[in-house]
C-alpha atoms as a PDB file:
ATOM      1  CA  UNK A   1      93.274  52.968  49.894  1.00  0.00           C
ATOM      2  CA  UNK A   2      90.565  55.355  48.790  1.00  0.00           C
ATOM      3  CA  UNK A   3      87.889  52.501  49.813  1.00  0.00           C
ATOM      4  CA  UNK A   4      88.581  52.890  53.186  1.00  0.00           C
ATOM      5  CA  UNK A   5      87.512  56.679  53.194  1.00  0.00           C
ATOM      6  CA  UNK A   6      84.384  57.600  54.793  1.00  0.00           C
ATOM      7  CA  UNK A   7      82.345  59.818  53.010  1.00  0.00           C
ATOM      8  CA  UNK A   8      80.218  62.971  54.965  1.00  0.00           C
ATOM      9  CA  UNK A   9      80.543  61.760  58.566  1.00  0.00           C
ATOM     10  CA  UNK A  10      78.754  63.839  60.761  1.00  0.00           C
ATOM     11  CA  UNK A  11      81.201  66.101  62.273  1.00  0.00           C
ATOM     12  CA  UNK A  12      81.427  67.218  58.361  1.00  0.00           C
ATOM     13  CA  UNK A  13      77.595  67.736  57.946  1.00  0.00           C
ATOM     14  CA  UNK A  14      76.257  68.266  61.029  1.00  0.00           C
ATOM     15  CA  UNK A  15      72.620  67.115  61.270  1.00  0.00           C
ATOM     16  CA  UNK A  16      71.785  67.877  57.481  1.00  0.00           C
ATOM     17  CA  UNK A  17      70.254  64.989  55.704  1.00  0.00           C
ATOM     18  CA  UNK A  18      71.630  64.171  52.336  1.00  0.00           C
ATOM     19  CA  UNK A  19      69.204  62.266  50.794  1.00  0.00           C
ATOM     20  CA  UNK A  20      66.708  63.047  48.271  1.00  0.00           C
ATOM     21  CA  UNK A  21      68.513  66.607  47.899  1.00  0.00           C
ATOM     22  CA  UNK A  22      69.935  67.847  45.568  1.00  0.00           C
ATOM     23  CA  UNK A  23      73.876  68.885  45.682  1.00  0.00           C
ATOM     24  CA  UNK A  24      74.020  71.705  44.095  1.00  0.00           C
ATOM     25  CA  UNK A  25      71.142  74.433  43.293  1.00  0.00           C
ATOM     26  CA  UNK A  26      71.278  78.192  41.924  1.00  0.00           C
ATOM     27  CA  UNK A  27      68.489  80.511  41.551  1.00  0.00           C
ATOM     28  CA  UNK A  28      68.869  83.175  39.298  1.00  0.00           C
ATOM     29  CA  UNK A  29      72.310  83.780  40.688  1.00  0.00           C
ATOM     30  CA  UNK A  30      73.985  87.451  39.235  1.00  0.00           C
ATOM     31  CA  UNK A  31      77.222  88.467  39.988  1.00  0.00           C
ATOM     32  CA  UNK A  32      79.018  91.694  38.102  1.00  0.00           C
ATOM     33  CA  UNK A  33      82.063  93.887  38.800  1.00  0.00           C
ATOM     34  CA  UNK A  34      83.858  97.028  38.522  1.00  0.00           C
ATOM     35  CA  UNK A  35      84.991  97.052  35.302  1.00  0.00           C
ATOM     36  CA  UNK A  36      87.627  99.810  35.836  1.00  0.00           C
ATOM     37  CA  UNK A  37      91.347  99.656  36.216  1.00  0.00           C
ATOM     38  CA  UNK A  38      92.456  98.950  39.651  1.00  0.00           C
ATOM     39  CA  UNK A  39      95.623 101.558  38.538  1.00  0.00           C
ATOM     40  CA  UNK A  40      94.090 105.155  37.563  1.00  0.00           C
ATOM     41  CA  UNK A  41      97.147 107.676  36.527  1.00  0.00           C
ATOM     42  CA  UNK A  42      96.385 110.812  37.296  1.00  0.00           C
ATOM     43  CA  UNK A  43      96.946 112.349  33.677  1.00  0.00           C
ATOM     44  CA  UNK A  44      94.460 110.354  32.120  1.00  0.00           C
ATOM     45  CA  UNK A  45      90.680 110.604  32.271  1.00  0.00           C
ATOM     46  CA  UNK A  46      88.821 109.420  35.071  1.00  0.00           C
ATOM     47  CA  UNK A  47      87.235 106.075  32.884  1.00  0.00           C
ATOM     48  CA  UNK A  48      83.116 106.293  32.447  1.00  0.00           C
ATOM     49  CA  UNK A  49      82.306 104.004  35.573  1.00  0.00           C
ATOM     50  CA  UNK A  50      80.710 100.278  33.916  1.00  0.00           C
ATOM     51  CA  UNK A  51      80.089  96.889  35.412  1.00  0.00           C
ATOM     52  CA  UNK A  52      80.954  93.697  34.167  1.00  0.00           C
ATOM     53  CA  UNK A  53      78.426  91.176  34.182  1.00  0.00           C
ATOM     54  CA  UNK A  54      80.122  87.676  35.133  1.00  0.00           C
ATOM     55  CA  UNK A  55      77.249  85.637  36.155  1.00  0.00           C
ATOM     56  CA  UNK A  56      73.905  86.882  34.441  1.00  0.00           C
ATOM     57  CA  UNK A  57      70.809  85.598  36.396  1.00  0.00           C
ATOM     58  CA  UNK A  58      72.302  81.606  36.273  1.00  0.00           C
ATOM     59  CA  UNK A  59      69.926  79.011  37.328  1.00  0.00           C
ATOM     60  CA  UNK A  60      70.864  75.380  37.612  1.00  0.00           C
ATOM     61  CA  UNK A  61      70.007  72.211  39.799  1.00  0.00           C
ATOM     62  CA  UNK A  62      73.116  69.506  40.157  1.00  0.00           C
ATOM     63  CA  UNK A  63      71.719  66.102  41.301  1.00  0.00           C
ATOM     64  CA  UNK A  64      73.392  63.933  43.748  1.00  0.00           C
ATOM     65  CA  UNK A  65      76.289  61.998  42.597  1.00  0.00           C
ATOM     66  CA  UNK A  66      76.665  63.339  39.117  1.00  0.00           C
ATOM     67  CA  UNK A  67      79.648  64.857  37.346  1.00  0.00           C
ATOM     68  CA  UNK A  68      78.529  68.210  35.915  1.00  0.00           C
ATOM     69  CA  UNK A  69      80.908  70.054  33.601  1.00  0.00           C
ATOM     70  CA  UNK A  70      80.830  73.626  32.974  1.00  0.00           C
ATOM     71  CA  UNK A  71      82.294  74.853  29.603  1.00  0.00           C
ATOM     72  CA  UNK A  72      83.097  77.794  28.226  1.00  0.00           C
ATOM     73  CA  UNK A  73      86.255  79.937  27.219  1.00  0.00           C
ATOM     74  CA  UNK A  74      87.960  82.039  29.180  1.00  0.00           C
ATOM     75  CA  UNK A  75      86.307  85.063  30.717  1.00  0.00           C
ATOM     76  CA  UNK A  76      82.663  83.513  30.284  1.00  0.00           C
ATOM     77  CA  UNK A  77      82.113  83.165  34.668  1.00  0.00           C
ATOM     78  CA  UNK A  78      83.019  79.556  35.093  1.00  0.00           C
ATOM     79  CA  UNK A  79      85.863  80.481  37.395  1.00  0.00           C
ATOM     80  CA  UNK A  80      83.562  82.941  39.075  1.00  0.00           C
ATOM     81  CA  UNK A  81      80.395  80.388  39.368  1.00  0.00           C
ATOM     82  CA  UNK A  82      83.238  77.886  40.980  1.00  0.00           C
ATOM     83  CA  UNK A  83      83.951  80.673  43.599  1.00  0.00           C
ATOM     84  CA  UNK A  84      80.454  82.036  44.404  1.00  0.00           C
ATOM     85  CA  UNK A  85      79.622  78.185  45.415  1.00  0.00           C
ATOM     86  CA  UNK A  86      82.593  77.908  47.366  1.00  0.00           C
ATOM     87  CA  UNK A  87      81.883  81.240  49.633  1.00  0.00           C
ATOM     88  CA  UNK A  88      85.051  82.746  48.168  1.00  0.00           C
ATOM     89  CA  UNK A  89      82.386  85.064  46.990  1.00  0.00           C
ATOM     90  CA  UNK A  90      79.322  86.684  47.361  1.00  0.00           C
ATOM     91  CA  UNK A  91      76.298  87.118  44.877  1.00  0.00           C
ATOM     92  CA  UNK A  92      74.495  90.450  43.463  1.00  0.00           C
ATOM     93  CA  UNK A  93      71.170  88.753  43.576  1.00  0.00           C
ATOM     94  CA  UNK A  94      69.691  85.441  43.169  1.00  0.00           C
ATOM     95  CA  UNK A  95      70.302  82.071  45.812  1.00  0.00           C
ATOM     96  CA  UNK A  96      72.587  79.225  46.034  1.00  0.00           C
ATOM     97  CA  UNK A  97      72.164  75.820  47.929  1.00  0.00           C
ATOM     98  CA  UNK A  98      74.370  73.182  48.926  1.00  0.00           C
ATOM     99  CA  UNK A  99      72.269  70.043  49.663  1.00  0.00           C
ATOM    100  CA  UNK A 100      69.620  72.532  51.311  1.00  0.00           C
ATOM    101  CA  UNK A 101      71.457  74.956  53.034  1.00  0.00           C
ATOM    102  CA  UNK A 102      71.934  78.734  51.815  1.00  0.00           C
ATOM    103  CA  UNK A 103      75.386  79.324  50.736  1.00  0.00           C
ATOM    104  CA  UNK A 104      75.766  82.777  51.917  1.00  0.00           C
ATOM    105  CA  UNK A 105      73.210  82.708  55.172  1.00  0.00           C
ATOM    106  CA  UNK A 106      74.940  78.937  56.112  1.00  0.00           C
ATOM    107  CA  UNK A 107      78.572  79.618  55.162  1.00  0.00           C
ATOM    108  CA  UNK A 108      80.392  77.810  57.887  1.00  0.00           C
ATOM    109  CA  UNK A 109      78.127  74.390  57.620  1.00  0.00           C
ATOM    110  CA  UNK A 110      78.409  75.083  53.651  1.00  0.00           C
ATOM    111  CA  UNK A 111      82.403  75.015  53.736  1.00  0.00           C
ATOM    112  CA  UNK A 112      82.833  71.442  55.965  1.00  0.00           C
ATOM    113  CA  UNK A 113      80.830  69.787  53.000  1.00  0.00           C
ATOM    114  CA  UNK A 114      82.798  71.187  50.095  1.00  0.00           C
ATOM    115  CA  UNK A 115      86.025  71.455  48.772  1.00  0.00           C
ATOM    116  CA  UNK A 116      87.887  72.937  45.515  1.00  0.00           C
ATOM    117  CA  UNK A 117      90.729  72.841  43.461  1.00  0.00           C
ATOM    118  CA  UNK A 118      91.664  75.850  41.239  1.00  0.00           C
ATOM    119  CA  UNK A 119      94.599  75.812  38.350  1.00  0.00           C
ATOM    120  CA  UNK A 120      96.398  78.286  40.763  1.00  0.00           C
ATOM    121  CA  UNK A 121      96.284  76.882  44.214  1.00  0.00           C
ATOM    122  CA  UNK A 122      98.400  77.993  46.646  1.00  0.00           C
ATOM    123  CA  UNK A 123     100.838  76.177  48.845  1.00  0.00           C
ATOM    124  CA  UNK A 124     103.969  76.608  51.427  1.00  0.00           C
ATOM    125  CA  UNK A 125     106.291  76.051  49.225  1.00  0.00           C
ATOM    126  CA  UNK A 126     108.780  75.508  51.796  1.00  0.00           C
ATOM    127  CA  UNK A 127     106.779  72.594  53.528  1.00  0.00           C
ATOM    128  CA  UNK A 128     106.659  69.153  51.975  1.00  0.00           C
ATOM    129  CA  UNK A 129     103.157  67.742  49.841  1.00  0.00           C
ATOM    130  CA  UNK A 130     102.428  65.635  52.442  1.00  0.00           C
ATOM    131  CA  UNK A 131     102.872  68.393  55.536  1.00  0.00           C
ATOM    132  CA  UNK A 132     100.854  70.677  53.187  1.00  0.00           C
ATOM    133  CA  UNK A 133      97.902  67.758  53.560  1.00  0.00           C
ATOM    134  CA  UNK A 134      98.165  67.202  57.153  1.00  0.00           C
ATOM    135  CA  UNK A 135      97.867  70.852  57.762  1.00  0.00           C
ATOM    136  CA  UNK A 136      95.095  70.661  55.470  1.00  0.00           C
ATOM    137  CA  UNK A 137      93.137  67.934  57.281  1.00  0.00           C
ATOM    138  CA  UNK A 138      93.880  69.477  60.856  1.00  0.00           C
ATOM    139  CA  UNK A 139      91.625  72.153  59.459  1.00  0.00           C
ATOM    140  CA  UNK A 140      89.345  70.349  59.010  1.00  0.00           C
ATOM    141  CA  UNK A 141      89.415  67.994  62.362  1.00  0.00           C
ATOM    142  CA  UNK A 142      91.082  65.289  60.614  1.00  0.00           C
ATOM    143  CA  UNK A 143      93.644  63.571  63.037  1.00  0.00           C
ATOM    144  CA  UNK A 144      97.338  63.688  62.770  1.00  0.00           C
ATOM    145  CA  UNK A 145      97.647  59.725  61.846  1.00  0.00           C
ATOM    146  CA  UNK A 146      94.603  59.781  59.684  1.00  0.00           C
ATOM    147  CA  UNK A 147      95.490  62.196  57.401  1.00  0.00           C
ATOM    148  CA  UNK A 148      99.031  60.968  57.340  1.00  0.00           C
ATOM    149  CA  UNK A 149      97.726  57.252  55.870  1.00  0.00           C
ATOM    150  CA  UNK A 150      94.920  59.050  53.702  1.00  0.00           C
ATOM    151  CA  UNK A 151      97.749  61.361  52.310  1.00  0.00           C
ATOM    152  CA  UNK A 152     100.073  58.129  51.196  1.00  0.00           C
ATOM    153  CA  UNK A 153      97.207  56.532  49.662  1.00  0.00           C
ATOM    154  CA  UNK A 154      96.105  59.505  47.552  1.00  0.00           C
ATOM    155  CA  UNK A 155      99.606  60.316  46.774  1.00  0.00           C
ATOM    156  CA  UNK A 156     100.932  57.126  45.693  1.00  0.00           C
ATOM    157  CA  UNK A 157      97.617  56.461  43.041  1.00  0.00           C
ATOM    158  CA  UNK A 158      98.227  59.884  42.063  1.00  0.00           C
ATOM    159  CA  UNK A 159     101.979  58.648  41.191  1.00  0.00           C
ATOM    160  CA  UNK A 160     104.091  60.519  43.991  1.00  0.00           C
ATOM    161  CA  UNK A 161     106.612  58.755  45.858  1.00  0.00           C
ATOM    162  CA  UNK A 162     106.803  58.923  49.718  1.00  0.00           C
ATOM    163  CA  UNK A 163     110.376  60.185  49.025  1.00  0.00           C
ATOM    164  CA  UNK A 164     108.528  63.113  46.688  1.00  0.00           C
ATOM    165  CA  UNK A 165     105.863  63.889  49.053  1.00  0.00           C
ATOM    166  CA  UNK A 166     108.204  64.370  52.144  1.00  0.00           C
ATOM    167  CA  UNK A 167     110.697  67.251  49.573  1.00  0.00           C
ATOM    168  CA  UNK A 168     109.706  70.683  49.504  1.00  0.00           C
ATOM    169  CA  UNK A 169     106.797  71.681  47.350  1.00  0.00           C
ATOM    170  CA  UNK A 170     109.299  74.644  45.892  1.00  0.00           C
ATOM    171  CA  UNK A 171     111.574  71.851  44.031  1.00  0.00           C
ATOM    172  CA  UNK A 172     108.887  70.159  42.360  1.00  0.00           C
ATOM    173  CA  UNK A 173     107.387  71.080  38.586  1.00  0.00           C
ATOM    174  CA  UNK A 174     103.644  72.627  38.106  1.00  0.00           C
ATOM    175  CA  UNK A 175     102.174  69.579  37.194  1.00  0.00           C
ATOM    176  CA  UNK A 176     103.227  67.837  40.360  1.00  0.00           C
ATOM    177  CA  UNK A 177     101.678  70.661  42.504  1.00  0.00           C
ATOM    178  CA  UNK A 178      98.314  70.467  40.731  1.00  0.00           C
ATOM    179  CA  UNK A 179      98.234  67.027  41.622  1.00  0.00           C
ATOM    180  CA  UNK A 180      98.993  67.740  45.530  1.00  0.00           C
ATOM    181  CA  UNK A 181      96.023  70.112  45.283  1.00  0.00           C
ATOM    182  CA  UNK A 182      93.982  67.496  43.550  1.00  0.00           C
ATOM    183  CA  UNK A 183      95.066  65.020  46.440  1.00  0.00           C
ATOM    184  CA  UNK A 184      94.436  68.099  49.350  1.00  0.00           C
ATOM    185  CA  UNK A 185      90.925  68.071  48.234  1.00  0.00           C
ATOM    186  CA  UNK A 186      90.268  64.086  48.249  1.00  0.00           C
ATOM    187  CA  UNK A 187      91.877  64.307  51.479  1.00  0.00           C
ATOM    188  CA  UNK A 188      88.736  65.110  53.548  1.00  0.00           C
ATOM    189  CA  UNK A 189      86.092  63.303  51.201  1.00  0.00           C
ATOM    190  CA  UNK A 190      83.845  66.275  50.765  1.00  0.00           C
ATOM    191  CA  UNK A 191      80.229  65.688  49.518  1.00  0.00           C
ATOM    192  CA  UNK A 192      80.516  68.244  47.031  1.00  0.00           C
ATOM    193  CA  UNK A 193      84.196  68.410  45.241  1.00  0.00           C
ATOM    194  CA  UNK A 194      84.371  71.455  43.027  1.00  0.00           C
ATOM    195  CA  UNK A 195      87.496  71.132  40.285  1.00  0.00           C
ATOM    196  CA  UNK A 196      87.905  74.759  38.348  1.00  0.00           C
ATOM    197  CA  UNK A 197      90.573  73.101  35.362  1.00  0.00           C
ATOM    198  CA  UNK A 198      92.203  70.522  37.671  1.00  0.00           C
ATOM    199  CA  UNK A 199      94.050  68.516  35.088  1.00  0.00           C
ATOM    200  CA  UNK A 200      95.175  72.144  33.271  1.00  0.00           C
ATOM    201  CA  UNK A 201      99.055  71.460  32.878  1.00  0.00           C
ATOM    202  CA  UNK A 202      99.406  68.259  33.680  1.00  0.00           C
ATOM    203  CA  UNK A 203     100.859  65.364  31.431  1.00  0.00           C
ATOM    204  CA  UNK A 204      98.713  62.936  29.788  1.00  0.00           C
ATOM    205  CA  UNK A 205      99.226  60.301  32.055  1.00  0.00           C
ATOM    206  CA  UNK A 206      99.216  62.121  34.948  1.00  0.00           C
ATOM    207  CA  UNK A 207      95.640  63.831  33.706  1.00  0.00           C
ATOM    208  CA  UNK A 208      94.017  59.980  33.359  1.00  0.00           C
ATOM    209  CA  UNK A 209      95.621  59.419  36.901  1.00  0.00           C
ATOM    210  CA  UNK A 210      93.593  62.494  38.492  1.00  0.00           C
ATOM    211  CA  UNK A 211      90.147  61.678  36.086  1.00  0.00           C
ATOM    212  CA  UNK A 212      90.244  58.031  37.601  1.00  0.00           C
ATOM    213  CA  UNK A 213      90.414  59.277  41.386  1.00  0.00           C
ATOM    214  CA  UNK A 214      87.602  61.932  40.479  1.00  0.00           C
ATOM    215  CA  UNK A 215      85.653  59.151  38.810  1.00  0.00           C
ATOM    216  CA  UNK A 216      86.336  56.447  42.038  1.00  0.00           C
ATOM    217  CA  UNK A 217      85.150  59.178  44.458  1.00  0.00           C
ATOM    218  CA  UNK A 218      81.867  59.603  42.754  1.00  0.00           C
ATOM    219  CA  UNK A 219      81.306  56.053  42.144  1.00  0.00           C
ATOM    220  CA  UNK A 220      82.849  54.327  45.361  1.00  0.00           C
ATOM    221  CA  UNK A 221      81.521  57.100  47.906  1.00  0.00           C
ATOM    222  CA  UNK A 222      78.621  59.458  46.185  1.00  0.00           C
ATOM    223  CA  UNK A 223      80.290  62.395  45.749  1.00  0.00           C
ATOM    224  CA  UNK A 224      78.987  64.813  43.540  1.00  0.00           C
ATOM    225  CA  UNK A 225      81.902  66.905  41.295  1.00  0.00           C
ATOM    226  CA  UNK A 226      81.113  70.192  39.353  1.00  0.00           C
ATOM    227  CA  UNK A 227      83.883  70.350  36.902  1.00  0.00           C
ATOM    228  CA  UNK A 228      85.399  73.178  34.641  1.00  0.00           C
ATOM    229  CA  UNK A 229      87.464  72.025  31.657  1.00  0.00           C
ATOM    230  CA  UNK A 230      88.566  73.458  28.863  1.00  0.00           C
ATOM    231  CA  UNK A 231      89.303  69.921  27.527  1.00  0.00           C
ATOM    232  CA  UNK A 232      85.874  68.401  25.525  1.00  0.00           C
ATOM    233  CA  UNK A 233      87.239  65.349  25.325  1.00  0.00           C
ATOM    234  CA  UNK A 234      87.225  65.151  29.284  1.00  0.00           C
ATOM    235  CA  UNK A 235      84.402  66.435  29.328  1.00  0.00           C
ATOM    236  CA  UNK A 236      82.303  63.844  26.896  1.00  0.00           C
ATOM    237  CA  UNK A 237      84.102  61.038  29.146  1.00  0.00           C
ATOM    238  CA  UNK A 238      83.862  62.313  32.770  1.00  0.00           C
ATOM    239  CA  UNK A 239      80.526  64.156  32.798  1.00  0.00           C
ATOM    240  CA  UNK A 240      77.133  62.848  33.344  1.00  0.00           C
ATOM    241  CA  UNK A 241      76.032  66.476  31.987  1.00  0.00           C
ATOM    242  CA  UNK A 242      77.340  69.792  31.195  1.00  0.00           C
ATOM    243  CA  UNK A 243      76.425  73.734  30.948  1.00  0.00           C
ATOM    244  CA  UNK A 244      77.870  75.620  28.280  1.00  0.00           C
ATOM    245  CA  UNK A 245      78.697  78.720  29.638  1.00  0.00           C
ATOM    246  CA  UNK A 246      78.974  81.630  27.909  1.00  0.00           C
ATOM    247  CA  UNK A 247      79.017  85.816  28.840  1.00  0.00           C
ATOM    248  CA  UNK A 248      77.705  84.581  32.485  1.00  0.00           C
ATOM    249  CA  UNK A 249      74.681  83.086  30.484  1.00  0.00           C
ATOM    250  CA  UNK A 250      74.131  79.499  30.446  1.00  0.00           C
ATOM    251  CA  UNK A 251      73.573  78.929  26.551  1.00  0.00           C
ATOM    252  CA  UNK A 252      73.046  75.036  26.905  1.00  0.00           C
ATOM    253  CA  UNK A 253      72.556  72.212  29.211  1.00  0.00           C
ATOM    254  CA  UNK A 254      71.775  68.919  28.795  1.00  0.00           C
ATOM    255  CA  UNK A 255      73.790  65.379  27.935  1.00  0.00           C
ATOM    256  CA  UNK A 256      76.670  65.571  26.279  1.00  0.00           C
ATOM    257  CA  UNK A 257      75.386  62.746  23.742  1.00  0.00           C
ATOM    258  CA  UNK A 258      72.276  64.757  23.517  1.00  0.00           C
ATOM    259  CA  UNK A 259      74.699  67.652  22.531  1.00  0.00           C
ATOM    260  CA  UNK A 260      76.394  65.307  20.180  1.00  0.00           C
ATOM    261  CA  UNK A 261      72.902  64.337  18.424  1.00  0.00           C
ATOM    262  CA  UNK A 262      73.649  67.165  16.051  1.00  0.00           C
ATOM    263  CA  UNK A 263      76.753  65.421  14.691  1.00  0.00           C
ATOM    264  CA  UNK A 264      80.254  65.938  15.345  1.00  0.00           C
ATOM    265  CA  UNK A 265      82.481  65.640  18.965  1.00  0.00           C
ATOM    266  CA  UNK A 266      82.024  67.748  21.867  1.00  0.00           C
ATOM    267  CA  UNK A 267      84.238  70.122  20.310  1.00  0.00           C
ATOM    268  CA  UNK A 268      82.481  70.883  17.713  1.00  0.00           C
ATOM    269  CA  UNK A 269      79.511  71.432  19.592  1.00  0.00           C
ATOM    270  CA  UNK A 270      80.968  73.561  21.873  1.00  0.00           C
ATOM    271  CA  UNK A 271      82.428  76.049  18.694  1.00  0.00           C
ATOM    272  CA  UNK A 272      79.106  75.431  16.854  1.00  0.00           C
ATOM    273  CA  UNK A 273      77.084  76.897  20.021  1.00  0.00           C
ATOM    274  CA  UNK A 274      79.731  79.550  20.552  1.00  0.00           C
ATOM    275  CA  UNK A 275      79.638  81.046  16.908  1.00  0.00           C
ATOM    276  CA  UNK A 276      75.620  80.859  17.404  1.00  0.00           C
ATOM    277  CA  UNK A 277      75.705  83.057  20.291  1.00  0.00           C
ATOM    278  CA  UNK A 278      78.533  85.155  18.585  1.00  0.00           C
ATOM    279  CA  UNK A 279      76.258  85.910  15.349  1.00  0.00           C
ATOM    280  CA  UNK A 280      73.298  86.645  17.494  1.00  0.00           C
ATOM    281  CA  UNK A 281      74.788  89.224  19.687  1.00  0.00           C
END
């Protein structure tokens, strides 16, 4: 069961002390792109060279233990905040911390206290859920037995038979593979569990399934989640805070009763603050 996991052993953090820190910190963290066409045909104009701004000079503190949500539609740099704290990317300017240590000068400790699910993780298809997870944990110096009776726990709560997880990933639906990627990342308890849309696609009681593992990991084992969601209503029940996110800029931050104070659900805050920031630009 998901009580018997052990949370940040050593061999996962090294000699880094967790306490009093906190999980997650950016300092004015910029991040932009080459906003020309990968494709250029040679009959057309060479395009006026222009950068896109993803992340513009972000700076945020995640405390231990919390659930912070990041809002914001799509193309407004939550996918690309998700990745620059992973290592899956590197910023223009600015810092990022993990519990203390530099993201980019600290990579390697950085990546055996993390771990993220995206809306399109990858797979081999041809290998079964649960040989996807033991090859998962071997990675990470998880042993062959362990991450066998980890993987059948985290399976079966997420509601997947031992006769689903042992058939190929290729024969099962969308939804089911989001939750194998959900369950990949519980696999090796990380610290600091970063979800970019984990519950996009999946069925309504398969999404309450993945929120209550998410919320048993913070609560049973102090982990601390940074979240991305497109769904408020997740967001108003899961998250201790959340950023609203918006052209790379973060346009609020704070509770999201405090965001509520102004009347109406976190869906109306969210368009309310979005129009705002719309008008003014």
């Amino acid at each position: 069961m998901i009580a018997t996991f052990q949370l940040a052993q050593s061999s996962n953090v090294g000699q880094v002390s967790l306490l009093g820190q906190s999980a997650l910190a950016l300092h004015d963290v910029t991040k932009s792109f080459d906003g020309r066409p990968m494709l250029r045909l040679p009959w057309r104009a060479r395009p006026a060279e222009r950068r896109v701004v993803a992340i513009d000079n972000v700076s945020l503190n995640v405390r231990r233990g919390e659930i912070f949500g990041v809002l914001g539609a799509n193309g407004s740099g939550k996918s690309t905040l998700v990745r620059l704290v992973s290592t899956l990317l590197l910023p223009d300017g600015g810092k990022l911390e993990v519990f203390g240590l530099d993201v980019v000068r600290e990579e390697l400790r950085v990546k055996q206290m993390i771990n993220r699910v995206s809306v399109d993780a990858a797979f081999f298809k041809k290998l079964s859920p649960m040989e996807n997870l033991l090859y998962a944990g071997r990675l990470y110096g998880l042993g062959a037995r362990e991450s066998h009776e980890r993987g059948l726990d985290i399976l079966d709560r997420l509601g997947i038979s031992k006769k689903v997880a042992l058939a190929p990933m290729e024969h099962m639906s969308r939804g089911m593979q989001q939750k194998v990627a959900v369950s990949r990342a519980l696999l090796t308890s990380p610290v600091l569990l970063l979800l970019d849309e984990p519950t996009t696609g999946l069925d309504p009681r398969s999404k309450k399934d993945v929120q209550r593992m998410v919320l048993s990991l913070r609560d049973e084992h102090d982990a601390t989640v940074v979240l991305t969601t497109h769904d408020m209503d997740e967001a108003d029940r899961m998250c201790d805070r959340v950023a609203v996110l918006d052209r790379g800029r973060i346009i609020a931050l704070d509770t999201p009763d405090h965001l509520k104070q102004a009347g109406g659900s976190m869906e109306d805050v969210f368009m309310r603050l979005t129009h705002e920031e719309e008008e003014a630009a």
